[in-house]
C-alpha atoms as a PDB file:
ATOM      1  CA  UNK A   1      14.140  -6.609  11.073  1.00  0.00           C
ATOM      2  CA  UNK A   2      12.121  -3.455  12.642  1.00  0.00           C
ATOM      3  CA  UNK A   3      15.541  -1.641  12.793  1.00  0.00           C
ATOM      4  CA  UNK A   4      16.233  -2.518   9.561  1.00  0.00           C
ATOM      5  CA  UNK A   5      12.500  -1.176   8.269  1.00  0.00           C
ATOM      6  CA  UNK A   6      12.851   1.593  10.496  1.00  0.00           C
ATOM      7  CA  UNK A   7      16.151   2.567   8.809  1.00  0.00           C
ATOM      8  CA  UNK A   8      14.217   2.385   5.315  1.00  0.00           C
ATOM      9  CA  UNK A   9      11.420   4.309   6.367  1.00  0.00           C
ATOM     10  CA  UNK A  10      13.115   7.240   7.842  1.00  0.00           C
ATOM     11  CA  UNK A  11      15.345   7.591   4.394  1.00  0.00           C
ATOM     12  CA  UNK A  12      12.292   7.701   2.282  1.00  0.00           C
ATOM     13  CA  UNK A  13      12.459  10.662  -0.278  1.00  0.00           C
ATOM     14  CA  UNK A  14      10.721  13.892   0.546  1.00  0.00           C
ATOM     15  CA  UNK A  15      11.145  14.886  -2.653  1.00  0.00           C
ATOM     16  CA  UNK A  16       8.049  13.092  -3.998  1.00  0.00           C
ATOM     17  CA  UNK A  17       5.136  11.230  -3.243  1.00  0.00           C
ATOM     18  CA  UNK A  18       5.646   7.902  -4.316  1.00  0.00           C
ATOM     19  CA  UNK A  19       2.113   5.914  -4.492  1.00  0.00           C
ATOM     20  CA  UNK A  20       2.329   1.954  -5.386  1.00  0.00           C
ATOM     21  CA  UNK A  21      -0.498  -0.407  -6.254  1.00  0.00           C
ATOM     22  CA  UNK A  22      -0.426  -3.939  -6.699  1.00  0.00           C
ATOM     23  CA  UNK A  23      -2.783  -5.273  -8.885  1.00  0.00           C
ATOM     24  CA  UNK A  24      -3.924  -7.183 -11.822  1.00  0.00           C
ATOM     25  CA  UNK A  25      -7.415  -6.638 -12.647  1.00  0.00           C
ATOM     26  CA  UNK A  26      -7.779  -2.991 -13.516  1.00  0.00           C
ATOM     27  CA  UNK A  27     -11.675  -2.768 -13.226  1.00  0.00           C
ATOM     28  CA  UNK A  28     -12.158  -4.681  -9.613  1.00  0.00           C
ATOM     29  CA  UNK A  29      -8.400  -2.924  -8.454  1.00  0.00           C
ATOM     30  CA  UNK A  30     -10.531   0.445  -9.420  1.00  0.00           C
ATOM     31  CA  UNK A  31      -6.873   1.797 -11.020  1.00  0.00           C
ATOM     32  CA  UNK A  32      -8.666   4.334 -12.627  1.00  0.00           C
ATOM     33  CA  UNK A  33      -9.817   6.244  -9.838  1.00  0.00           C
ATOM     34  CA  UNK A  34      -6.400   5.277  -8.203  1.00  0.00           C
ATOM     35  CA  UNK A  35      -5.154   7.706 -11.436  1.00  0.00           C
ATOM     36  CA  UNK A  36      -7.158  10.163 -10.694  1.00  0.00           C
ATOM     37  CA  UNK A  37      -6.418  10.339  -6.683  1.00  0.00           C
ATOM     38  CA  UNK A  38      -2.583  10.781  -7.968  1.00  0.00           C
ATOM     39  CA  UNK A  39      -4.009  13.260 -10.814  1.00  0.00           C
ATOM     40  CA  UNK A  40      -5.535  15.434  -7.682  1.00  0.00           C
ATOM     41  CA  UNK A  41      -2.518  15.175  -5.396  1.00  0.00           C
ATOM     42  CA  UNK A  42      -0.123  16.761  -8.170  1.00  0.00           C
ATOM     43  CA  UNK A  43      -2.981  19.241  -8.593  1.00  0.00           C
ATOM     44  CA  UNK A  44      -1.831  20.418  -5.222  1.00  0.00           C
ATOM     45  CA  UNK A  45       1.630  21.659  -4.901  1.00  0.00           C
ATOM     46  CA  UNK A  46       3.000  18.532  -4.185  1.00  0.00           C
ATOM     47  CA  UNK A  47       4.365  15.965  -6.845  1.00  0.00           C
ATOM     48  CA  UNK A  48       3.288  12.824  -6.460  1.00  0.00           C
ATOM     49  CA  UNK A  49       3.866   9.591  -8.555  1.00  0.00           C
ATOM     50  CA  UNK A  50       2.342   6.373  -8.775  1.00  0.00           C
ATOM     51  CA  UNK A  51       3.623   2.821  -9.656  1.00  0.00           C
ATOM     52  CA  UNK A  52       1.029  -0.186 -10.746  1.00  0.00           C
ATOM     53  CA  UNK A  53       2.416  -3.218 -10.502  1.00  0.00           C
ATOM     54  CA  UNK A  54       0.666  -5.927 -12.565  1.00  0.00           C
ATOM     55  CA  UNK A  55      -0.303  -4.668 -15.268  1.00  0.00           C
ATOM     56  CA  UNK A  56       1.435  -2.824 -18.162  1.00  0.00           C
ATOM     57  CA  UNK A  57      -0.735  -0.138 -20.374  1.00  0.00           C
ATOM     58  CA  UNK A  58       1.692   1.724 -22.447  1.00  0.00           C
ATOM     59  CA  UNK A  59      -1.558   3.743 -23.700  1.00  0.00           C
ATOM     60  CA  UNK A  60      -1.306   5.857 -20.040  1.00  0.00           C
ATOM     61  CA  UNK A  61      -0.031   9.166 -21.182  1.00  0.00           C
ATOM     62  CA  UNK A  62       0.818  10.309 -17.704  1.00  0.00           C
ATOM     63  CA  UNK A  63       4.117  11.396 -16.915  1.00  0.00           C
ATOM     64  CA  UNK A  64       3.438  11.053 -13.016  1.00  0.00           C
ATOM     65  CA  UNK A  65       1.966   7.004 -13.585  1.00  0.00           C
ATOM     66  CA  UNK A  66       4.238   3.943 -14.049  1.00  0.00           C
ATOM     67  CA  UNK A  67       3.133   0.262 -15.111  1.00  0.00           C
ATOM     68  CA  UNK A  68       4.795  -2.255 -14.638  1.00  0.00           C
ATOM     69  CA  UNK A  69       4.554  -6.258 -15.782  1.00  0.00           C
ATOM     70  CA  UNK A  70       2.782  -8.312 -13.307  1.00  0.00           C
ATOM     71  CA  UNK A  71       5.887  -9.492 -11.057  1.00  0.00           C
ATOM     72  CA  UNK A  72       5.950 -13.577  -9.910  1.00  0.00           C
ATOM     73  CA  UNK A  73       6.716 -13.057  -6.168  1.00  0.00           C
ATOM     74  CA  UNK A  74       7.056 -16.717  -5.843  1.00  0.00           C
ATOM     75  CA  UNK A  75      10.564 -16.599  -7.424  1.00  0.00           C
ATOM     76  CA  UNK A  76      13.283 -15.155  -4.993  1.00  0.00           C
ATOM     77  CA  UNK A  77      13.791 -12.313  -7.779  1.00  0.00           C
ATOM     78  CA  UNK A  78      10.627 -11.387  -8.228  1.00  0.00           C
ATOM     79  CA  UNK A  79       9.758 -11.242  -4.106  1.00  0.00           C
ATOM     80  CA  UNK A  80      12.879  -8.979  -4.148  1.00  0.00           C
ATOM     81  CA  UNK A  81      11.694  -6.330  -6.951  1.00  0.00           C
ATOM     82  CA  UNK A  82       8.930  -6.410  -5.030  1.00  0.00           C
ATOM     83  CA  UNK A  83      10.206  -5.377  -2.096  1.00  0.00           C
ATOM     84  CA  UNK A  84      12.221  -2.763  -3.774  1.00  0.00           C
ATOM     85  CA  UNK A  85       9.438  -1.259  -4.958  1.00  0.00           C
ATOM     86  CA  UNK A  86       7.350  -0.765  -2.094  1.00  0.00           C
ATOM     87  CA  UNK A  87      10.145   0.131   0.430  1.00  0.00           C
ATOM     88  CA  UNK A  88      10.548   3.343  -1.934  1.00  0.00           C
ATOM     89  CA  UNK A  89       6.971   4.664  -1.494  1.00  0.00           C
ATOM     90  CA  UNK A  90       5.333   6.357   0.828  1.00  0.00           C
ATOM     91  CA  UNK A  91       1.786   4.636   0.840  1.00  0.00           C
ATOM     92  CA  UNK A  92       0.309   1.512  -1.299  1.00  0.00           C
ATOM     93  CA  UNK A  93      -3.176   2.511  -2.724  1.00  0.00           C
ATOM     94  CA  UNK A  94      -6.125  -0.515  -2.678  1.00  0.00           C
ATOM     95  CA  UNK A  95      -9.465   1.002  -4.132  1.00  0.00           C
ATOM     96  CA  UNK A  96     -10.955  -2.625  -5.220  1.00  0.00           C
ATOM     97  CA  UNK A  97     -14.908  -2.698  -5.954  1.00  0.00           C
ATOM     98  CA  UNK A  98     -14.785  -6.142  -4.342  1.00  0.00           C
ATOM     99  CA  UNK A  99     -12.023  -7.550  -2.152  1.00  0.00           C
ATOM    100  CA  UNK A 100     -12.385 -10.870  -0.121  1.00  0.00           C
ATOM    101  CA  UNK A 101      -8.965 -10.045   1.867  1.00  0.00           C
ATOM    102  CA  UNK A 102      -6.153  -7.965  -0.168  1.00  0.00           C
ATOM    103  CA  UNK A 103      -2.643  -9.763   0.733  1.00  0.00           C
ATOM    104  CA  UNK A 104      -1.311  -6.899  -1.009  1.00  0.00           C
ATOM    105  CA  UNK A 105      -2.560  -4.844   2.191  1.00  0.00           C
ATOM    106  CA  UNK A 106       0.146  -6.999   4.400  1.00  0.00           C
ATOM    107  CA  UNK A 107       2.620  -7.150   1.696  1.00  0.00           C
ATOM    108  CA  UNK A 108       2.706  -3.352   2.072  1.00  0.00           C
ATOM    109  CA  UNK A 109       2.612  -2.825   5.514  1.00  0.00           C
ATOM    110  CA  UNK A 110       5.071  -5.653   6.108  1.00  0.00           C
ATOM    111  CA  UNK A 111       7.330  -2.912   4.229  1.00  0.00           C
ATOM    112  CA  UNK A 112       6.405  -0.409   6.568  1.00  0.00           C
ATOM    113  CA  UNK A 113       4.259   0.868   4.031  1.00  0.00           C
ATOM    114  CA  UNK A 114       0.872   2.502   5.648  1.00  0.00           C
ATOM    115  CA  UNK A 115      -2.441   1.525   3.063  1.00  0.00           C
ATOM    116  CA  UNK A 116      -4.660   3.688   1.856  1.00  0.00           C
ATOM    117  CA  UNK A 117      -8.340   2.138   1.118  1.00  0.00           C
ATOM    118  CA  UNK A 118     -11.965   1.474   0.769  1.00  0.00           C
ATOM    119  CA  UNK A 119     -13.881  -0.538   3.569  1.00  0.00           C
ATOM    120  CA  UNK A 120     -14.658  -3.412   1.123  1.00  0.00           C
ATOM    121  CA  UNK A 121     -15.000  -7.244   2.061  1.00  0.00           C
ATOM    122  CA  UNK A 122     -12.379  -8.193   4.359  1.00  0.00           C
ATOM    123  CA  UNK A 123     -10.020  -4.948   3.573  1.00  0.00           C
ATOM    124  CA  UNK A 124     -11.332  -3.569   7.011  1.00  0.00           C
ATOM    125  CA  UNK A 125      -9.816  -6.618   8.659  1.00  0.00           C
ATOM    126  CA  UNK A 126      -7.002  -5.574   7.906  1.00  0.00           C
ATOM    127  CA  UNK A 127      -6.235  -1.732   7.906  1.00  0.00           C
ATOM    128  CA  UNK A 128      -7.258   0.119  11.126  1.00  0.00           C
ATOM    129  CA  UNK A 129      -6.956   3.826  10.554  1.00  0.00           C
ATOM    130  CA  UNK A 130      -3.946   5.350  12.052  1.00  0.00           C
ATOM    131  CA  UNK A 131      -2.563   1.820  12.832  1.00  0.00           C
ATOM    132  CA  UNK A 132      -1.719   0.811   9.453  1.00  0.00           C
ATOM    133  CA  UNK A 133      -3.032   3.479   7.176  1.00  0.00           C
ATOM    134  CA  UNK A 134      -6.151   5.216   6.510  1.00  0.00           C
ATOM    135  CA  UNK A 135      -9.461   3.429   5.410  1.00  0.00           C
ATOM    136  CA  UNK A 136     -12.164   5.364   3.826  1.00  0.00           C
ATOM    137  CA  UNK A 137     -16.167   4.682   3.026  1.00  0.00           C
ATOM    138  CA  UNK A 138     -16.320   2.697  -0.628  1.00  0.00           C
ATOM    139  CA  UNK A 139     -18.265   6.479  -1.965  1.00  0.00           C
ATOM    140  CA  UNK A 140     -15.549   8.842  -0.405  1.00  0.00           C
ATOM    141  CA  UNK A 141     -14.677  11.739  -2.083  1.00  0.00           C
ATOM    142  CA  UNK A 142     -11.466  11.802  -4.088  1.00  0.00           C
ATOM    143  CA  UNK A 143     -10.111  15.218  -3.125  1.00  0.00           C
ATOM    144  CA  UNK A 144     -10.917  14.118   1.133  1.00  0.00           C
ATOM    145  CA  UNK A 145      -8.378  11.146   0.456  1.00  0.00           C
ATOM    146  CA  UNK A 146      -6.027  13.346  -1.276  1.00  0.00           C
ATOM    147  CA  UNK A 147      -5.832  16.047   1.436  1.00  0.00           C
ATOM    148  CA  UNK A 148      -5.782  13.066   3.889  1.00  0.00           C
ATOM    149  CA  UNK A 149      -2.264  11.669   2.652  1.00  0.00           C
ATOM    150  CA  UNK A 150      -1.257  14.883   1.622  1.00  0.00           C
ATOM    151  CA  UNK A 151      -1.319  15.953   5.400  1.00  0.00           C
ATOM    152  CA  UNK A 152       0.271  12.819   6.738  1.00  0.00           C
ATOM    153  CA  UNK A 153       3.132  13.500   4.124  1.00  0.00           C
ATOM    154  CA  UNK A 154       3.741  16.743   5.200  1.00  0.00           C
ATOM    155  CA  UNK A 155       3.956  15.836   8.535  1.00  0.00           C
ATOM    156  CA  UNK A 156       7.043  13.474   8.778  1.00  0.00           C
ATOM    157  CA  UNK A 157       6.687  12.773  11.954  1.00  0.00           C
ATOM    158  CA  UNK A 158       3.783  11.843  11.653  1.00  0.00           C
ATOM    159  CA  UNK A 159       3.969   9.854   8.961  1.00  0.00           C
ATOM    160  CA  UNK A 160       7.031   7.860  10.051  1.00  0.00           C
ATOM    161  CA  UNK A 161       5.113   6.811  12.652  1.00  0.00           C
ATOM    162  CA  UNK A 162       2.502   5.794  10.645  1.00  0.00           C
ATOM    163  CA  UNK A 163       4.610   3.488   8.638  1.00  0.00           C
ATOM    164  CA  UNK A 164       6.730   2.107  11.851  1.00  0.00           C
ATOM    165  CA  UNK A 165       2.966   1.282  13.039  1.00  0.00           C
ATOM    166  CA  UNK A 166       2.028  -0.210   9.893  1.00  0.00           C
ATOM    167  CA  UNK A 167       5.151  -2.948   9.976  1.00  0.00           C
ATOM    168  CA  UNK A 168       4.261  -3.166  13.785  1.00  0.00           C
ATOM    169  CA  UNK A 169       0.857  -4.394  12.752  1.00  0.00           C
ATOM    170  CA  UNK A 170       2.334  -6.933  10.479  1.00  0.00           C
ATOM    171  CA  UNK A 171       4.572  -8.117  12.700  1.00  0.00           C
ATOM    172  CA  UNK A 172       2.224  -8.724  15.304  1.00  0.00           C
ATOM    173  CA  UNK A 173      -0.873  -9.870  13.426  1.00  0.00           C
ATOM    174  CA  UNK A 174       0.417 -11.398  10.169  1.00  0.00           C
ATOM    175  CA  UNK A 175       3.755 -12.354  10.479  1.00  0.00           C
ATOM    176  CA  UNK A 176       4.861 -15.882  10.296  1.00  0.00           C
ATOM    177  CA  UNK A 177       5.574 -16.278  13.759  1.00  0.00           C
ATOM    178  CA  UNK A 178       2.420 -15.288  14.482  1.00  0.00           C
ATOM    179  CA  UNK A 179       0.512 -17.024  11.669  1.00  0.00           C
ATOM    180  CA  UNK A 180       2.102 -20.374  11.711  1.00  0.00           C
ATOM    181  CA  UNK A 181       1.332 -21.390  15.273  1.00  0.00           C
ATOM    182  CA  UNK A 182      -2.297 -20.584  14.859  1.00  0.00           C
ATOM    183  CA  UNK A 183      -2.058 -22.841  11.141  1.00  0.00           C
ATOM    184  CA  UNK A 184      -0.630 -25.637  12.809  1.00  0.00           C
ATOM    185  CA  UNK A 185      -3.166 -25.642  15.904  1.00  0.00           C
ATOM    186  CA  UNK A 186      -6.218 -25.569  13.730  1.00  0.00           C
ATOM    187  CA  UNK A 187      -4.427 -28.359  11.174  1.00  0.00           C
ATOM    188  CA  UNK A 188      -4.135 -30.362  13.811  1.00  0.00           C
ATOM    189  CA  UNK A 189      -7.356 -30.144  15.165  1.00  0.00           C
ATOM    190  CA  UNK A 190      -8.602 -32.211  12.433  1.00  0.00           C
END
């Protein structure tokens, strides 16, 4: 499968900036400020679009922001748009106000998608900068996060490795082969 994401990563379009978020709750999610991080990254010579997934506000009139209907990835088609979805962008965007562990953050990097977030609740368990994305004080500045991805972009070497690091880190430290084993052992310590 790492040749396989590997393959995916490195045909990524340079064209764009393609941002993702998955999320429901548009307060907690902070989407808004997730709007206005893609607002400030078209403001700077590079276009950029983002995709929320899970939640669908036709009253966005941003060309450069798409919603889309939650998506049931416990159906075999929905797991699969999923996928789509995030193997096509470039980094998947977490700014929640409270977070007790953000599966999204694995879904993404098991992608090969790098995350971009806040240290809340257990987010910093997950995403170690320059492992698996970039991770960023709950009260940073906007435009530092911008010109943060916006450099990693540019650079796609950089970058690739980035998101070849990212699925490394799910495949070592989240992965079923790796979670399963450690399931079973504590189930059947009780």
């Amino acid at each position: 499968k790492l040749n396989k994401i590997q393959k995916l990563i490195s045909k990524r379009s340079r064209k764009s900036l393609n941002l993702i978020t998955l999320s429901v709750d548009w307060k907690r999610k902070g989407l808004s400020k997730i709007i206005k991080l893609n607002n400030l990254i078209n403001k700077k010579v590079i276009k950029s679009k983002l995709q929320i997934i899970g939640i669908n506000k036709k009253n966005i009139k941003n060309q450069n922001v798409e919603t889309i209907n939650f998506i049931n990835k416990n159906t075999r088609d929905g797991e699969n748009k999923i996928s789509k979805y995030l193997l096509n962008s470039h980094f998947h965007i977490l700014f929640s106000n409270a977070e007790a562990y953000g599966v999204s953050l694995i879904e993404a990097n098991s992608r090969g998608v790098p995350n971009v977030s806040l240290k809340v609740g257990g987010i910093s368990q997950i995403v170690k900068n320059g492992l698996n994305g970039i991770i960023f004080k709950k009260n940073s500045n906007l435009q530092l996060i911008a010109d943060n991805i916006i450099k990693i972009f540019k650079d796609k070497k950089k970058y690739d490795k980035l998101a070849k690091s990212s699925y490394n880190q799910y495949y070592k430290n989240f992965s079923y082969n790796k979670i399963m084993p450690n399931f079973i052992k504590i189930i059947n310590q009780k």
